[in-house]
PDB file of N, CA and C in Angstrom:
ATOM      1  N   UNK A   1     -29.522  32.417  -8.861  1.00  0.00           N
ATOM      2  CA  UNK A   1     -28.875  31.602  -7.857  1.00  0.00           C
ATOM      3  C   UNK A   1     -28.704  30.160  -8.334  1.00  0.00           C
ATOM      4  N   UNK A   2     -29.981  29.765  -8.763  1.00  0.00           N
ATOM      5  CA  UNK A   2     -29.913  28.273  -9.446  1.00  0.00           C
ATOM      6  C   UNK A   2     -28.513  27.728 -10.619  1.00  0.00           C
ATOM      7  N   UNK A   3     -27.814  29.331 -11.589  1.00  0.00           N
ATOM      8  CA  UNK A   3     -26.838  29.039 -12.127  1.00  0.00           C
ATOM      9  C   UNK A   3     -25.919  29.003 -11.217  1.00  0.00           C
ATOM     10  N   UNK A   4     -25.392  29.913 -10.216  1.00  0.00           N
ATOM     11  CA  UNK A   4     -24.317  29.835  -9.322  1.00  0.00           C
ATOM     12  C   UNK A   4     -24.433  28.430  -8.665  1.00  0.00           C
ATOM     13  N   UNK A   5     -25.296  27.501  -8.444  1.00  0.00           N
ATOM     14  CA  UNK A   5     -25.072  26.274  -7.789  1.00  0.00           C
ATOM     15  C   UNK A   5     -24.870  24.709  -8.919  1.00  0.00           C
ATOM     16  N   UNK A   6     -25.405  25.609  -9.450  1.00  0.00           N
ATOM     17  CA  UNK A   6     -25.054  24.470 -11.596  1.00  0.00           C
ATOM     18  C   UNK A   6     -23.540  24.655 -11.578  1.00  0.00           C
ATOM     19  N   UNK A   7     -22.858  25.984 -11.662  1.00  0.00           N
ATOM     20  CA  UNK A   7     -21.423  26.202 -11.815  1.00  0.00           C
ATOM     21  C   UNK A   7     -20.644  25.225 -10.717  1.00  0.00           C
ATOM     22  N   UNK A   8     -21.081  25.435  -9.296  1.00  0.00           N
ATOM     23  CA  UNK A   8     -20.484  24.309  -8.337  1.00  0.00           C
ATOM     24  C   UNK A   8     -20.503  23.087  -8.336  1.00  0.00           C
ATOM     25  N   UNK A   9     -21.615  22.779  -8.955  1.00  0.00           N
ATOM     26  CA  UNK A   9     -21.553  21.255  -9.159  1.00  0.00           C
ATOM     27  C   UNK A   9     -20.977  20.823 -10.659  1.00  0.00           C
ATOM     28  N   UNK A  10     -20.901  22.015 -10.997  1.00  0.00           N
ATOM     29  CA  UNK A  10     -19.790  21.217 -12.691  1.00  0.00           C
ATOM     30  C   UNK A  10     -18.682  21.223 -11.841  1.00  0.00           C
ATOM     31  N   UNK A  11     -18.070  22.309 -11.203  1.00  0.00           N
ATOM     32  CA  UNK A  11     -16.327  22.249 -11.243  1.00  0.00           C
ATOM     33  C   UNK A  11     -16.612  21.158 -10.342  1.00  0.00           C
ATOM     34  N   UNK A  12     -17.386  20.821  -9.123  1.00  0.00           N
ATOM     35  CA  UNK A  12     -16.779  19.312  -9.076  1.00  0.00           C
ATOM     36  C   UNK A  12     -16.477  17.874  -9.541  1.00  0.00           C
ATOM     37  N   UNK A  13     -17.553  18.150 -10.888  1.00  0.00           N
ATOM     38  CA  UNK A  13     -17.585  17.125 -11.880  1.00  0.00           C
ATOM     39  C   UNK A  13     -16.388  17.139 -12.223  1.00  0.00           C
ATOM     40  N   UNK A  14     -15.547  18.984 -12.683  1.00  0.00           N
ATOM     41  CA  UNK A  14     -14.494  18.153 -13.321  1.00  0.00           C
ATOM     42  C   UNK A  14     -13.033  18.118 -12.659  1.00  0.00           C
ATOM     43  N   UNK A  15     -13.434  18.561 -11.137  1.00  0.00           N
ATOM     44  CA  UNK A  15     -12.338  17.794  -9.917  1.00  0.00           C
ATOM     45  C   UNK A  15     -12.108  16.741  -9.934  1.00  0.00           C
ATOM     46  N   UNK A  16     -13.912  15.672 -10.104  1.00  0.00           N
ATOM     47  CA  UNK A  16     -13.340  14.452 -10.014  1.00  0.00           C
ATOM     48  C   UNK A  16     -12.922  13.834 -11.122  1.00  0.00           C
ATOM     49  N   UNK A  17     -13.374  14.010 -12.336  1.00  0.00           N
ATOM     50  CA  UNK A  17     -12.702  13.719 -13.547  1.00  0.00           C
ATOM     51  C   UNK A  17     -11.158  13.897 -13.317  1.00  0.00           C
ATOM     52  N   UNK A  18     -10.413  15.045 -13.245  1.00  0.00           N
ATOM     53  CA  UNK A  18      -8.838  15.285 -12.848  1.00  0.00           C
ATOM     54  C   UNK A  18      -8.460  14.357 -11.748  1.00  0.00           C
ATOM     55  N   UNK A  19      -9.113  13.605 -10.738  1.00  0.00           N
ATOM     56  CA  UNK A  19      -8.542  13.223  -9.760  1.00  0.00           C
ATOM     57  C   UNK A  19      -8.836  11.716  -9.854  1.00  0.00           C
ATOM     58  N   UNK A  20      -9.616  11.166 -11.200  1.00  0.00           N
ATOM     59  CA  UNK A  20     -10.089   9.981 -11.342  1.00  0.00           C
ATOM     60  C   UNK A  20     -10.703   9.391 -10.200  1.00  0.00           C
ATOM     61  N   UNK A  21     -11.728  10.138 -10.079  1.00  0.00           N
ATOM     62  CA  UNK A  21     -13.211   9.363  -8.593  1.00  0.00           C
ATOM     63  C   UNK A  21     -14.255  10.069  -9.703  1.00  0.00           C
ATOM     64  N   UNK A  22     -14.430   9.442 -10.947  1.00  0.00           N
ATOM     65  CA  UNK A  22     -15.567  10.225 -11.761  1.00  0.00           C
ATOM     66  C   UNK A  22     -16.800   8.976 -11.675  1.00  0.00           C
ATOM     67  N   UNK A  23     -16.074   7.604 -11.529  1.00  0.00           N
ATOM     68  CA  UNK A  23     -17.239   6.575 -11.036  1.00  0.00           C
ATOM     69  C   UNK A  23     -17.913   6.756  -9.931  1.00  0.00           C
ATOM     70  N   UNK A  24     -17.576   7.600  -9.056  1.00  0.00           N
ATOM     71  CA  UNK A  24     -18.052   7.978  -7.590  1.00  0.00           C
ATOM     72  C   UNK A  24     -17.415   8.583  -6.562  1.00  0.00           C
ATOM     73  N   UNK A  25     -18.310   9.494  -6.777  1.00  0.00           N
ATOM     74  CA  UNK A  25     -17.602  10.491  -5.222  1.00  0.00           C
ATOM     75  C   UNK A  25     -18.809  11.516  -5.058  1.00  0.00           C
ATOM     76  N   UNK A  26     -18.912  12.050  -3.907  1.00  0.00           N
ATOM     77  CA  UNK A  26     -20.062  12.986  -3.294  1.00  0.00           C
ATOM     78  C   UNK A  26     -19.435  14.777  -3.120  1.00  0.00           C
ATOM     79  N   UNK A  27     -20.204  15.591  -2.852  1.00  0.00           N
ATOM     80  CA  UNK A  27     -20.018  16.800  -2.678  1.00  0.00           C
ATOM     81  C   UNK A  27     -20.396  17.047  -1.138  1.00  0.00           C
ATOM     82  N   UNK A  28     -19.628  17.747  -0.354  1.00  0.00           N
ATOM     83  CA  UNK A  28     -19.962  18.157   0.856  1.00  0.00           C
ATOM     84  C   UNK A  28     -20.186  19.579   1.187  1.00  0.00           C
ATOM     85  N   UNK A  29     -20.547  19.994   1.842  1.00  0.00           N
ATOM     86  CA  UNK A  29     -20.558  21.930   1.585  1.00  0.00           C
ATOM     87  C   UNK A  29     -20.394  22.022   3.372  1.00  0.00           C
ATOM     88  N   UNK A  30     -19.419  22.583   3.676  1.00  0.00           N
ATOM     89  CA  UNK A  30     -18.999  23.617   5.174  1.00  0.00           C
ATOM     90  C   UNK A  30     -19.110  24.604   5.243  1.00  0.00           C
ATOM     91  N   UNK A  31     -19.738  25.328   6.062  1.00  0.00           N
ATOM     92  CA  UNK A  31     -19.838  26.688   6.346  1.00  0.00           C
ATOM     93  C   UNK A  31     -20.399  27.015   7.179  1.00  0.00           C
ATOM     94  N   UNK A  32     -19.475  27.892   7.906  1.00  0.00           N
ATOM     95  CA  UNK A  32     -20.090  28.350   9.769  1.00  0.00           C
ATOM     96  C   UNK A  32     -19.035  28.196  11.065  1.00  0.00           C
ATOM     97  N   UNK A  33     -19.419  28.173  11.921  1.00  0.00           N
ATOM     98  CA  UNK A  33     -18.648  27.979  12.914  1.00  0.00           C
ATOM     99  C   UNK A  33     -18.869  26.469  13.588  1.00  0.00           C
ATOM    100  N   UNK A  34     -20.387  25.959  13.529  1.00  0.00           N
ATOM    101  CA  UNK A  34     -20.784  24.635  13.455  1.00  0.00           C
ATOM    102  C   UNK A  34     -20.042  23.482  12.503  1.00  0.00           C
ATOM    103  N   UNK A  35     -19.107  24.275  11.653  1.00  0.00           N
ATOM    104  CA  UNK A  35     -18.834  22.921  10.462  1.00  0.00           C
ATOM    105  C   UNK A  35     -16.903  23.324  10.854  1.00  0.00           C
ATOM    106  N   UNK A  36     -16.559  23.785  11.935  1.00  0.00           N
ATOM    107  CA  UNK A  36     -15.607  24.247  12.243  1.00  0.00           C
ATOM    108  C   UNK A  36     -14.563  24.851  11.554  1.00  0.00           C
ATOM    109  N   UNK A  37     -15.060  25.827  10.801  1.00  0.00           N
ATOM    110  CA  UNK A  37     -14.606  26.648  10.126  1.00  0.00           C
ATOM    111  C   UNK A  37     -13.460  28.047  10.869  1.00  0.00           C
ATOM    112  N   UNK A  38     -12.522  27.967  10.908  1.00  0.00           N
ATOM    113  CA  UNK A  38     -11.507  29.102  11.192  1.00  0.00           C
ATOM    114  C   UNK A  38     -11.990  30.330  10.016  1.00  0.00           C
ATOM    115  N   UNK A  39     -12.088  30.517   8.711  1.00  0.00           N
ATOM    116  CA  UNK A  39     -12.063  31.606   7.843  1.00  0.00           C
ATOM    117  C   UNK A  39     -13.405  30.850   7.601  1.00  0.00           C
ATOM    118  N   UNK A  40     -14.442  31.911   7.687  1.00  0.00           N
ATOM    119  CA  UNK A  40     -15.620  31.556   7.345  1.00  0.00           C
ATOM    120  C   UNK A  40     -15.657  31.822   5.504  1.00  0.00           C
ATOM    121  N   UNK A  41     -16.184  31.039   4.916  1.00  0.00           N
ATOM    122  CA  UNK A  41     -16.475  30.991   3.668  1.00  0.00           C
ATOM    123  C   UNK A  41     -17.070  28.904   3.168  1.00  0.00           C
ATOM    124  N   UNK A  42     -18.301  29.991   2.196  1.00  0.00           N
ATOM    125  CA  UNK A  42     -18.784  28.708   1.596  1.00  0.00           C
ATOM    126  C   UNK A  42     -17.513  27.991   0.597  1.00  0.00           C
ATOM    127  N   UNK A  43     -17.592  26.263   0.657  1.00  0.00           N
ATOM    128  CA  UNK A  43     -16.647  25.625   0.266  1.00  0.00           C
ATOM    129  C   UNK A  43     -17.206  24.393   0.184  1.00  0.00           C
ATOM    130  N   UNK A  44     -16.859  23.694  -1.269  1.00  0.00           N
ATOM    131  CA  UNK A  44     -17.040  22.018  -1.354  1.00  0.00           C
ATOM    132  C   UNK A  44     -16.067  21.354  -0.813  1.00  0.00           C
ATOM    133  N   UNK A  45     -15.822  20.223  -0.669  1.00  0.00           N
ATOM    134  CA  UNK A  45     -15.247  18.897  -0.319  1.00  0.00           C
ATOM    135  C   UNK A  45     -15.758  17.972  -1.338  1.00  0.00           C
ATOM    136  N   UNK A  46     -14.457  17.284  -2.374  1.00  0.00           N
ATOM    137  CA  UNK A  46     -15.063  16.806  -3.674  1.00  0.00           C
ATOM    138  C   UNK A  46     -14.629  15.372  -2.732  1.00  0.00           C
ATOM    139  N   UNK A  47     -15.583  14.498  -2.352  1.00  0.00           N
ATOM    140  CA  UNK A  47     -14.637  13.210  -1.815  1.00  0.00           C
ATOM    141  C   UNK A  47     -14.741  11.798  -2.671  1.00  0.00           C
ATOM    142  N   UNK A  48     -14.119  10.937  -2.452  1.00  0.00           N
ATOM    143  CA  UNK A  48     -13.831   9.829  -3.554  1.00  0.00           C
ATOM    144  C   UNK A  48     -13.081   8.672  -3.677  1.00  0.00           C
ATOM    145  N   UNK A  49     -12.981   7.863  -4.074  1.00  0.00           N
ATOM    146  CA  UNK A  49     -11.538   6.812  -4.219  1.00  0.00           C
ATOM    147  C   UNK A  49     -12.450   5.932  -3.073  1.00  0.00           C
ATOM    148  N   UNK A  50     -13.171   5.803  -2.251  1.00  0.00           N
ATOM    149  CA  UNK A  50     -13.736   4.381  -1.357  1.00  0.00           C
ATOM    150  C   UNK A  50     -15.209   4.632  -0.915  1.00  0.00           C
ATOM    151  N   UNK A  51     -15.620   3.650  -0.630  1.00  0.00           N
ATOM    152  CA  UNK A  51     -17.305   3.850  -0.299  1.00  0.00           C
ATOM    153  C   UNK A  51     -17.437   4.517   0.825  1.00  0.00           C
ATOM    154  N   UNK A  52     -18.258   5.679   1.079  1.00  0.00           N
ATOM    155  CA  UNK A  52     -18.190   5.816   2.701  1.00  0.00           C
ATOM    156  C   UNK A  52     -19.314   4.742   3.381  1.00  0.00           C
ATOM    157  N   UNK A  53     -19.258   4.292   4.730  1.00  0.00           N
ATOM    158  CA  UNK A  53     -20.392   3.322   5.255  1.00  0.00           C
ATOM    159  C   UNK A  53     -20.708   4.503   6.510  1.00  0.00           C
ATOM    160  N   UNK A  54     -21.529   3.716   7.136  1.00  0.00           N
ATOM    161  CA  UNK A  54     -22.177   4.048   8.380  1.00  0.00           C
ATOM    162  C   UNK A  54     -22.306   3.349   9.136  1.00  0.00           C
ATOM    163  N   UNK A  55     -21.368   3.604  10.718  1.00  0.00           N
ATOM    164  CA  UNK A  55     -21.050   4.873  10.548  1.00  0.00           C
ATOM    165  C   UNK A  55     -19.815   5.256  10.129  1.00  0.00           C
ATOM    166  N   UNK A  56     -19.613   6.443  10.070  1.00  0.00           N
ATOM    167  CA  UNK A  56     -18.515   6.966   9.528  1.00  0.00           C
ATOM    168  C   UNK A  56     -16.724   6.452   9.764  1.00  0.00           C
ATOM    169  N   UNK A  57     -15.939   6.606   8.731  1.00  0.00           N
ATOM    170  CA  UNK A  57     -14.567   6.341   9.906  1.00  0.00           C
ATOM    171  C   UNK A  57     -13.573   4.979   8.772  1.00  0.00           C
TER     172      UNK A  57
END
């Protein structure tokens, strides 16, 4: 399991590399009906390009 979550966090390494946010950006993970999911399935969110603050917005 520990490789299947190494593999997710490379391809977002090299999302953000392709999308130039490789100085900074976070990983988010949705899944459920709580994270309002229509087609349930595990999924990142590579996010990037501005600081997030708190709170959110």
């Amino acid at each position: 399991m520990e490789r299947c979550w190494a593999n997710f966090f490379y391809a977002a390494k090299i999302v953000a590399e392709r999308e130039g946010i490789l100085d900074g950006f976070r990983v988010v993970i949705n899944n459920g009906p709580d994270a309002c999911q229509s087609v349930y399935h595990l999924h990142l969110h590579v996010l990037g390009g501005r600081q997030m603050k708190w709170p959110p917005g």
